[in-house]
C-alpha atoms as a PDB file:
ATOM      1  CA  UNK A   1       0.000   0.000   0.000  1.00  0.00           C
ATOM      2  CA  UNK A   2       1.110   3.513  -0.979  1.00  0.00           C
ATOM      3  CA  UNK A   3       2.703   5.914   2.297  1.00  0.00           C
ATOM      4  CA  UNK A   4       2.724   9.080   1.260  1.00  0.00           C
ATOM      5  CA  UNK A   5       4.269  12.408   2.838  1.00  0.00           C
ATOM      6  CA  UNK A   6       4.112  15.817   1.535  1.00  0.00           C
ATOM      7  CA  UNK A   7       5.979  18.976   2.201  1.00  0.00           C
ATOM      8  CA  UNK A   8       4.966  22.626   1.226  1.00  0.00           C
ATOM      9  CA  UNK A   9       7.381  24.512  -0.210  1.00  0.00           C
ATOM     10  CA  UNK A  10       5.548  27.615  -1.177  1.00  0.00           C
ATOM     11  CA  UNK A  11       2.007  28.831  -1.057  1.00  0.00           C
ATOM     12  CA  UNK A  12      -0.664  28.447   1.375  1.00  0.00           C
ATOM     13  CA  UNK A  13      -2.764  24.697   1.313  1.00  0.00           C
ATOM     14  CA  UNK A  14      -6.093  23.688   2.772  1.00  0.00           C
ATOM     15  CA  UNK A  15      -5.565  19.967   3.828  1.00  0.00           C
ATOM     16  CA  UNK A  16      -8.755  17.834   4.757  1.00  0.00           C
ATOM     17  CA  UNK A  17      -7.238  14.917   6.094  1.00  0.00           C
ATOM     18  CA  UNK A  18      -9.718  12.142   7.375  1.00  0.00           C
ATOM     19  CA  UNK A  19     -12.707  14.313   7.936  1.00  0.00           C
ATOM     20  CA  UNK A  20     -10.693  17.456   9.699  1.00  0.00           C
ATOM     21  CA  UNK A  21      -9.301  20.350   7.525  1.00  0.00           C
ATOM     22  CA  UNK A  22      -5.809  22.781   8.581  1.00  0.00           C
ATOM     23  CA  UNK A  23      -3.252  24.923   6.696  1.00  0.00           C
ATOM     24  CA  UNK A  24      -0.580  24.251   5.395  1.00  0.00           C
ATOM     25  CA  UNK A  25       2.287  26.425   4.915  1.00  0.00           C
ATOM     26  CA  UNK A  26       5.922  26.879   3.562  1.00  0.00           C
ATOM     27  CA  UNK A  27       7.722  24.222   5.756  1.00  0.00           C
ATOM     28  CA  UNK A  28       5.172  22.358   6.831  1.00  0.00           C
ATOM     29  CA  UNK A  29       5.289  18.473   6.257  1.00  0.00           C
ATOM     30  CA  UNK A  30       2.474  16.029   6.899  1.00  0.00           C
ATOM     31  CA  UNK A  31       2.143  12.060   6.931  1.00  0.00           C
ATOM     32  CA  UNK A  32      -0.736  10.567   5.093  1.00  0.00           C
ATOM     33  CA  UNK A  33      -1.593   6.776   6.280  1.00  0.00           C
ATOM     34  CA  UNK A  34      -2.131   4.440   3.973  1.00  0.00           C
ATOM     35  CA  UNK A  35      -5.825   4.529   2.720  1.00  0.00           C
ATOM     36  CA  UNK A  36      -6.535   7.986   4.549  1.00  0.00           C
ATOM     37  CA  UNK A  37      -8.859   9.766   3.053  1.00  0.00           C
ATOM     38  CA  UNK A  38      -7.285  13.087   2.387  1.00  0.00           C
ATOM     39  CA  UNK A  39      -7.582  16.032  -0.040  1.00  0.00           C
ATOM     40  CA  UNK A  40      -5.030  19.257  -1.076  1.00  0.00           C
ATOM     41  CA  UNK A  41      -6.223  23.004  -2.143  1.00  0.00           C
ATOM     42  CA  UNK A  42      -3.870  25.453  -3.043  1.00  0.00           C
ATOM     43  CA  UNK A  43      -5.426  28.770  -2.206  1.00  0.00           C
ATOM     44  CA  UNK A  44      -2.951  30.374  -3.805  1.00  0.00           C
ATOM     45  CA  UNK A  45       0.327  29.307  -6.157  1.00  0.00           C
ATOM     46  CA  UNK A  46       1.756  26.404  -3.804  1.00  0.00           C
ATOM     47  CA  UNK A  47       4.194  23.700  -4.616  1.00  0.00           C
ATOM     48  CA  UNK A  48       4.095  20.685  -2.615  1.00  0.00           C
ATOM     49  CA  UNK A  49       6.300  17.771  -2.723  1.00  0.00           C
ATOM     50  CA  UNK A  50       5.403  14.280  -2.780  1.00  0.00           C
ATOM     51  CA  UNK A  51       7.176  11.185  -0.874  1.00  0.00           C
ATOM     52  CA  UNK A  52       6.009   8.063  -1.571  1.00  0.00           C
ATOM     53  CA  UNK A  53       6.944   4.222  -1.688  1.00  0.00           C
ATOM     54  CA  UNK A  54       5.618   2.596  -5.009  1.00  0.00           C
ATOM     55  CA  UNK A  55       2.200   3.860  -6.924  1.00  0.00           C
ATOM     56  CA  UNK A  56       0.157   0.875  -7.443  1.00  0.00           C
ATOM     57  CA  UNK A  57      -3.178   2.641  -9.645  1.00  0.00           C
ATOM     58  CA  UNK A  58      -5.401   0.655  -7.169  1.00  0.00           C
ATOM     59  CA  UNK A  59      -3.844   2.745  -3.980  1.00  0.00           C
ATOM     60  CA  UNK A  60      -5.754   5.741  -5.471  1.00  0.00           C
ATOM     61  CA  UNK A  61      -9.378   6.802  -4.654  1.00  0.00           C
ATOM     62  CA  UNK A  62     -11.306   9.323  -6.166  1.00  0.00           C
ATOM     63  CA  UNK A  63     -14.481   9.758  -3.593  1.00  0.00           C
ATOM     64  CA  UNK A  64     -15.308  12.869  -5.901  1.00  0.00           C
ATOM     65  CA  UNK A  65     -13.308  14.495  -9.217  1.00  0.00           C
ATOM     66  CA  UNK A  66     -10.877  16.717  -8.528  1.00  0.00           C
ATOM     67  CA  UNK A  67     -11.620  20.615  -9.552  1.00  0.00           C
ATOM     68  CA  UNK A  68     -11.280  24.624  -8.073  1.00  0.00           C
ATOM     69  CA  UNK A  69     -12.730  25.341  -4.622  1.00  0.00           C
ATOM     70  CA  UNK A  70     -15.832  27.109  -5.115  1.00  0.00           C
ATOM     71  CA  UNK A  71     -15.427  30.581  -4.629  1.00  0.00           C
ATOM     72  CA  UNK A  72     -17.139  31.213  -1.326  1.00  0.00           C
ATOM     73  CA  UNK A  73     -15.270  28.205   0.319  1.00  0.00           C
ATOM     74  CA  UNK A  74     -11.995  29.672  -0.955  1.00  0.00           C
ATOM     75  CA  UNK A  75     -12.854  33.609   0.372  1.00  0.00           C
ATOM     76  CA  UNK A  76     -13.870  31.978   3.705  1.00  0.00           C
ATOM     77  CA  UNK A  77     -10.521  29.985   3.999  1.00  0.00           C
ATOM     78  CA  UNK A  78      -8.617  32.968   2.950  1.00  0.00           C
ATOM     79  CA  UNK A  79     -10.453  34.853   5.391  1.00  0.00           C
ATOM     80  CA  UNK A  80      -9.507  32.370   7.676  1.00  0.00           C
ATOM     81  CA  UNK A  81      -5.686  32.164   7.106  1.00  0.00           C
ATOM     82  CA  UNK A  82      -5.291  35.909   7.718  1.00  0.00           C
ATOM     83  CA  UNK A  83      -5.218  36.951   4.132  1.00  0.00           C
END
């Protein structure tokens, strides 16, 4: 099964990681579980990095198609974050 961890680098990230959402920002690394049910927004231009051991296609789940936050989700967040 695929362990992944990620690592911001720049930008600021809304991470909803088994049912609880934080930030995420330049220097910040998190651990994802195998099978956790997790999800990344940039709210603005981020780069994150990806470790992971081997992709298998089958280690990925797609609950719902990936796409922009909606606008009032993102202003709230921003809001949120300081910004």
């Amino acid at each position: 099964m695929k362990d992944e961890t990620f690592h911001v680098e720049k930008g600021l990230v809304w991470l909803e990681l088994d049912g609880l959402g934080r930030f995420l920002r330049p220097g910040d690394t998190v651990h994802i579980p195998p099978r956790t049910p997790h999800r990344f927004s940039g709210l603005e231009e981020s780069v994150i990095l990806e470790f992971s051991t081997h992709h298998e296609d089958d280690d990925c789940i797609r609950d719902e198609p990936s796409g922009p936050v909606p606008e009032d989700v993102l202003a709230d967040l921003l809001l949120r974050a300081g910004k």
